[in-house]
Protein backbone atom coordinates (compact mmCIF):
# COMPACT_ATOMS: atom_id res chain seq x y z
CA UNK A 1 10.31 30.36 13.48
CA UNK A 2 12.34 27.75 11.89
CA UNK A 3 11.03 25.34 8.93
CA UNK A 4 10.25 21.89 10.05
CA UNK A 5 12.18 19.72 7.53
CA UNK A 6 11.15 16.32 5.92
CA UNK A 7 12.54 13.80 3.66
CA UNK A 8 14.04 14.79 0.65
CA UNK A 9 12.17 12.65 -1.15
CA UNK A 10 8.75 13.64 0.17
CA UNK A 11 9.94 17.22 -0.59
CA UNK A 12 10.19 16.09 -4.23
CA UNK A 13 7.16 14.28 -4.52
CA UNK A 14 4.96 16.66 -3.00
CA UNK A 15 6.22 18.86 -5.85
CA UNK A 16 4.94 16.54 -8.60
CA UNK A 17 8.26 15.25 -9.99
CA UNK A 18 7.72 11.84 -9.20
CA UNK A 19 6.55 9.47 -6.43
CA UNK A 20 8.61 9.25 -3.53
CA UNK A 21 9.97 5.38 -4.70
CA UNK A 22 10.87 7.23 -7.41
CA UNK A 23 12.45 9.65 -6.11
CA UNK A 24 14.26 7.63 -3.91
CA UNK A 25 15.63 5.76 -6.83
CA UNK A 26 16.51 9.07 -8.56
CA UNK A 27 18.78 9.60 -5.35
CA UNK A 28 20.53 6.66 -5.79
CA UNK A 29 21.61 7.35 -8.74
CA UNK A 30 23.27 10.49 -7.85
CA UNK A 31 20.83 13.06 -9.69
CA UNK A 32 19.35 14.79 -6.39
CA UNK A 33 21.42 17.89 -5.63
CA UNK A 34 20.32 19.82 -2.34
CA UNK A 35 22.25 23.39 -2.32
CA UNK A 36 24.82 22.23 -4.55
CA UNK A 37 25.65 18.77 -2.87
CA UNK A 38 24.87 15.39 -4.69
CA UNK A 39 22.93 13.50 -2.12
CA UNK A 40 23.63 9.92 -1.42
CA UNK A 41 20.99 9.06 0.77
CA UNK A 42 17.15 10.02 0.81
CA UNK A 43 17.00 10.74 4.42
CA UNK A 44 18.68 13.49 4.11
CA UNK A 45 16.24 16.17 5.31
CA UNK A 46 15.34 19.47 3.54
CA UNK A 47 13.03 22.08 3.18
CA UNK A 48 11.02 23.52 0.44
CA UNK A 49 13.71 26.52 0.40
CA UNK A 50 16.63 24.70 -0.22
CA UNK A 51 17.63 24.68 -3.71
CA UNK A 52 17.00 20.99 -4.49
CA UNK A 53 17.55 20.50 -8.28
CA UNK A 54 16.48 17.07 -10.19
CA UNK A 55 19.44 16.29 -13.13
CA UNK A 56 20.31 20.09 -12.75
CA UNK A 57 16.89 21.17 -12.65
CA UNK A 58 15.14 22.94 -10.23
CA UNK A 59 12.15 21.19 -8.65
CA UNK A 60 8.73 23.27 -9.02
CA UNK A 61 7.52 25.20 -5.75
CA UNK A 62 4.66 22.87 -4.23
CA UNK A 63 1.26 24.22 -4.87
CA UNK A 64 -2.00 23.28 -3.12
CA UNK A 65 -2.60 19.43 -3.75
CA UNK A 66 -4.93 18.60 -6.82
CA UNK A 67 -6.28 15.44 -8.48
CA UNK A 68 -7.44 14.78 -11.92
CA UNK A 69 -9.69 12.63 -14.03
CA UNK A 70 -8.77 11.42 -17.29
CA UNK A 71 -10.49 9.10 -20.18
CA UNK A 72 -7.46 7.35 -21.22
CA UNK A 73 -8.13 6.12 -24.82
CA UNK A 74 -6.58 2.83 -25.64
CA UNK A 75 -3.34 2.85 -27.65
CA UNK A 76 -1.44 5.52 -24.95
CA UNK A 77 1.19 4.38 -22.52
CA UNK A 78 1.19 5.99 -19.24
CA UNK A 79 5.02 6.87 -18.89
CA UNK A 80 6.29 10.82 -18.94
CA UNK A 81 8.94 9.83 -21.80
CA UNK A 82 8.32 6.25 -23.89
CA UNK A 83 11.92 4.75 -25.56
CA UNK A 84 9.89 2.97 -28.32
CA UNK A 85 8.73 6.70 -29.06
CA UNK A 86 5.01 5.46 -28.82
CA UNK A 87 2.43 8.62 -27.55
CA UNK A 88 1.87 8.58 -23.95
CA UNK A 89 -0.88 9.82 -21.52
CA UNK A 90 1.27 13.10 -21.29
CA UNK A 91 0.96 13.91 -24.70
CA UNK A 92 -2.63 13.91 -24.56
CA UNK A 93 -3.18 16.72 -21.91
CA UNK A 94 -4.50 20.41 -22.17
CA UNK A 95 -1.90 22.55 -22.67
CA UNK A 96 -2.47 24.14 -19.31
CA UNK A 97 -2.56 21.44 -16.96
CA UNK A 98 0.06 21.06 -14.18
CA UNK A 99 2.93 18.94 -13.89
CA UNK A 100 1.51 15.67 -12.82
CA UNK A 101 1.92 12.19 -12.21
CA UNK A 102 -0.39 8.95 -12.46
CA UNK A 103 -2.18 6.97 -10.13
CA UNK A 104 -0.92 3.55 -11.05
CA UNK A 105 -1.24 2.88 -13.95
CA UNK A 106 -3.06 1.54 -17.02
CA UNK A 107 -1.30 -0.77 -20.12
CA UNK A 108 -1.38 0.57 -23.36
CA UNK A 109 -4.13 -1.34 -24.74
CA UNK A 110 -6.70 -0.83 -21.39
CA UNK A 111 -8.72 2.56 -21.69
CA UNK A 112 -10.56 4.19 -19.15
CA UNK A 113 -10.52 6.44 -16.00
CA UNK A 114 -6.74 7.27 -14.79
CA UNK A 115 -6.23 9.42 -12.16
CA UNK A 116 -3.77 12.11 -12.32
CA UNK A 117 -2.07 14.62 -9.44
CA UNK A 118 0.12 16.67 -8.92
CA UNK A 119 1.20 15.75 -5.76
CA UNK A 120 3.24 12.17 -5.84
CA UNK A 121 2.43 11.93 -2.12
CA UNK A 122 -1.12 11.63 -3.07
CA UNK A 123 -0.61 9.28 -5.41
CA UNK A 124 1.19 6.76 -3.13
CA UNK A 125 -2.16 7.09 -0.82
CA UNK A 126 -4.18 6.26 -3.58
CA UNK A 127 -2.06 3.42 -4.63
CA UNK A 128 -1.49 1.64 -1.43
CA UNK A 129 -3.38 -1.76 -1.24
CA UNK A 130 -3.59 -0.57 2.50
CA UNK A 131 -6.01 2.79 1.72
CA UNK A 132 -8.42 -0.45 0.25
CA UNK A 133 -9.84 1.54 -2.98
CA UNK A 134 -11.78 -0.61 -5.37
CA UNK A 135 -10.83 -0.40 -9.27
CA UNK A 136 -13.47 -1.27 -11.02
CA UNK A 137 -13.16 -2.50 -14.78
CA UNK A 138 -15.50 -3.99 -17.41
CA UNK A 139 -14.01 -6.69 -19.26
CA UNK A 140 -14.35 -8.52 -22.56
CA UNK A 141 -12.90 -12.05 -23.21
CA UNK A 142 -12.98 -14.64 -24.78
CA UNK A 143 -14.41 -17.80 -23.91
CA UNK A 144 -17.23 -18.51 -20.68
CA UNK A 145 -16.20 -18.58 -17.26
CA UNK A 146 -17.31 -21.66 -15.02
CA UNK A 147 -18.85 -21.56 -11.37
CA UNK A 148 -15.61 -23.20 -10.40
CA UNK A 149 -13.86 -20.43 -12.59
CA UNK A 150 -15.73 -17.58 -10.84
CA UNK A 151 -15.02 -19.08 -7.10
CA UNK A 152 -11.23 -19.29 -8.05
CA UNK A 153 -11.46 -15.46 -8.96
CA UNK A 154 -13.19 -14.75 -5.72
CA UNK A 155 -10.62 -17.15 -3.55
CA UNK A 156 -7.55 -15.54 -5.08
CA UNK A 157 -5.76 -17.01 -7.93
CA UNK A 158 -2.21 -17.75 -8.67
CA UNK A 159 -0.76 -17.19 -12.21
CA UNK A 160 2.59 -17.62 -13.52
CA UNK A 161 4.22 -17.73 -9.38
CA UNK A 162 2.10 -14.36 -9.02
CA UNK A 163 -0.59 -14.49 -6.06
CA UNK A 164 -3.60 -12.56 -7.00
CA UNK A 165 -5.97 -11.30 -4.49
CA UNK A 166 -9.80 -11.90 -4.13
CA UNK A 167 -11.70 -10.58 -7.35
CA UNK A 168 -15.60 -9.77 -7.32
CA UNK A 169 -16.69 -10.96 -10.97
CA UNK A 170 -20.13 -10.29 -11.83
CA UNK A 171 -21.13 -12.01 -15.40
CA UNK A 172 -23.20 -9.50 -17.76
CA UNK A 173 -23.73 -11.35 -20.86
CA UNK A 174 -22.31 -13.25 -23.52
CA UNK A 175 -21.96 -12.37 -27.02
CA UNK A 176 -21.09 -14.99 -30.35
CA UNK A 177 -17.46 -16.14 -28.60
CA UNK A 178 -16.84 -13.29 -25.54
CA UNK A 179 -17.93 -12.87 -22.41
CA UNK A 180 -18.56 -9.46 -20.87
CA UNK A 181 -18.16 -9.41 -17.12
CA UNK A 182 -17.49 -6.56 -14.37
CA UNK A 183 -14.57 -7.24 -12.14
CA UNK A 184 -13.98 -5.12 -8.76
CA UNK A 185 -10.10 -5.54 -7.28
CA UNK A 186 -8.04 -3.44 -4.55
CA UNK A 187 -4.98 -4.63 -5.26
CA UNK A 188 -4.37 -3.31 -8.34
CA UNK A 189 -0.99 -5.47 -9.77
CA UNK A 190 0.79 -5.26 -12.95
CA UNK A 191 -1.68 -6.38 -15.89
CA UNK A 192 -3.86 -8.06 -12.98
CA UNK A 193 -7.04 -8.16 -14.97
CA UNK A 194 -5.51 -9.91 -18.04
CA UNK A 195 -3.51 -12.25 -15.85
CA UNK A 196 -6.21 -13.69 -13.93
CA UNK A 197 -8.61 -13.87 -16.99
CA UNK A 198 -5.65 -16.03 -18.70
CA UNK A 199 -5.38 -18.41 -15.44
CA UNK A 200 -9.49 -19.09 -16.29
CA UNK A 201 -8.43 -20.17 -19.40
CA UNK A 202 -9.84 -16.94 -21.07
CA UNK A 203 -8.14 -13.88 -22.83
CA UNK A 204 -8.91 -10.14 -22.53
CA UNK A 205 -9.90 -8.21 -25.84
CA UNK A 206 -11.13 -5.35 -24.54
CA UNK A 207 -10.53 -3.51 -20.75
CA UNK A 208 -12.28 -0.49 -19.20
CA UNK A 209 -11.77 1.28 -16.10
CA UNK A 210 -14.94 2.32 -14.83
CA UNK A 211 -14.02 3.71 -11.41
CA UNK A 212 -10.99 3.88 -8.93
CA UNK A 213 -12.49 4.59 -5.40
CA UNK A 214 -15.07 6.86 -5.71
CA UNK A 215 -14.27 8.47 -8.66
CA UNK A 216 -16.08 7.18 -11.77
CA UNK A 217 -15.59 7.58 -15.70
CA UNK A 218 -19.21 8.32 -16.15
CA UNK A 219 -20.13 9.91 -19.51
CA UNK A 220 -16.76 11.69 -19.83
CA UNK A 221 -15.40 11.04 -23.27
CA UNK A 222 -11.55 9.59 -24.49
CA UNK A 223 -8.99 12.44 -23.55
CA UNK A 224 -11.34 14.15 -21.19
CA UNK A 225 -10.26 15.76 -18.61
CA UNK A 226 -12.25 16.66 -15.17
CA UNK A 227 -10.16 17.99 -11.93
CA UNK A 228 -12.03 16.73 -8.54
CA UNK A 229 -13.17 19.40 -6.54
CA UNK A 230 -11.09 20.54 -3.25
CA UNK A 231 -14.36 20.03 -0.85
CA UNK A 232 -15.01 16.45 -2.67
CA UNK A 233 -10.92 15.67 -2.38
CA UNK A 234 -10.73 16.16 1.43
CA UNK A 235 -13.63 14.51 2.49
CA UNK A 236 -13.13 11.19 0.52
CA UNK A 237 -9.62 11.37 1.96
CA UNK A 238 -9.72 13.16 5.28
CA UNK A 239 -6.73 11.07 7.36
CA UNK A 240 -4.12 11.70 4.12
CA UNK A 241 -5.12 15.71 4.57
CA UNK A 242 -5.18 15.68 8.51
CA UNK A 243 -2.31 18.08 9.56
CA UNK A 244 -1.36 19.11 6.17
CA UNK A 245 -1.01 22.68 5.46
């Protein structure tokens, strides 16, 4: 029985090496070799046999898909390799953890739950304003928001030509000069949390992912890690599993 092939690109991201944008990217630029030929476009189609190589490496045989928690502690960036030589995420990690990617991301000064997989087909599921997960964050700033301020935030809010979705802000308590709130967002843009707060007329001095979906960050502790069990994985994401071997 022949192999059903797929996407290059998928091939490679199921195998943890990247996302699939990323991998798309890495074809561009001439580094994707598939049985000795540089590929110049990522439909090319493939299977996991082929001997598909990443800048002259061989991509990993894909394994059964898995998913991670992780306390990121503030002060880590979440990139594999960092030019300004500053640790990263990766760096942090039992020694005996898969290859694996990130879930979005979080800045280098935000701490909290990041999600980690090794399967970069996964992670585009998660990340997709489309599969609707909530990312929940507890937030210190500066200054008091206003009704007005709090309506804006649950409108959607423009900063800097950026359009920000709605934002669920739920005010905890005030302390001296800060403000500690709760904030609840699906789509999940670039420094979202700190822009909006700024476009308030407020400013961040502390961030904390609490949860992302139904995953929480709970008790664990900073540079704790916690894999999600297979039986808990399928069900909270049944239609990205459907069909999948």
């Amino acid at each position: 029985m022949t192999e059903e092939k797929e996407r290059i690109a998928k091939i490679i991201a199921r195998a943890g090496v990247c996302s699939r944008r990323d991998a798309e990217r890495l074809i561009a630029e001439g580094r994707v070799k598939v049985n000795g030929q540089v590929l110049e476009t990522a439909a090319f189609l493939a299977t996991v046999h082929d001997d598909i190589r990443v800048d002259g490496k061989s991509i990993p045989k894909p394994e059964g898909t898995r998913l991670f928690l992780y306390y990121k502690p503030s002060g880590l960036v979440t990139t594999a390799h960092d030019p300004q030589g500053r640790d990263t995420v990766f760096d942090h990690l039992p020694q005996d953890m898969p290859r694996v990617i990130s879930v979005g991301r979080l800045d280098l000064n935000t701490e909290g739950l990041l999600l980690l997989t090794n399967d970069g087909e996964l992670s585009r599921h998660l990340e997709l304003p489309s599969t609707g997960l909530t990312r929940t964050y507890r937030v210190r700033a500066y200054g008091s928001p206003t009704d007005d301020d709090l309506q804006a935030l649950a409108d959607g809010i423009s900063y800097e030509g950026v359009n920000y979705g709605p934002i669920d802000v739920q005010v905890d308590r005030g302390r001296g000069d800060n403000t500690w709130m709760t904030m609840k967002l699906t789509e999940g843009k670039n420094r979202e949390i700190r822009n909006v707060t700024r476009a308030i007329g407020m400013q961040v001095n502390r961030l904390i992912r609490l949860a992302y979906g139904p995953f929480e960050l709970g008790d664990m502790q900073e540079n704790e890690v916690i894999e999600v069990k297979q039986s808990v994985l399928q069900k909270a994401f049944p239609d990205f599993f459907k069909g999948r071997a």
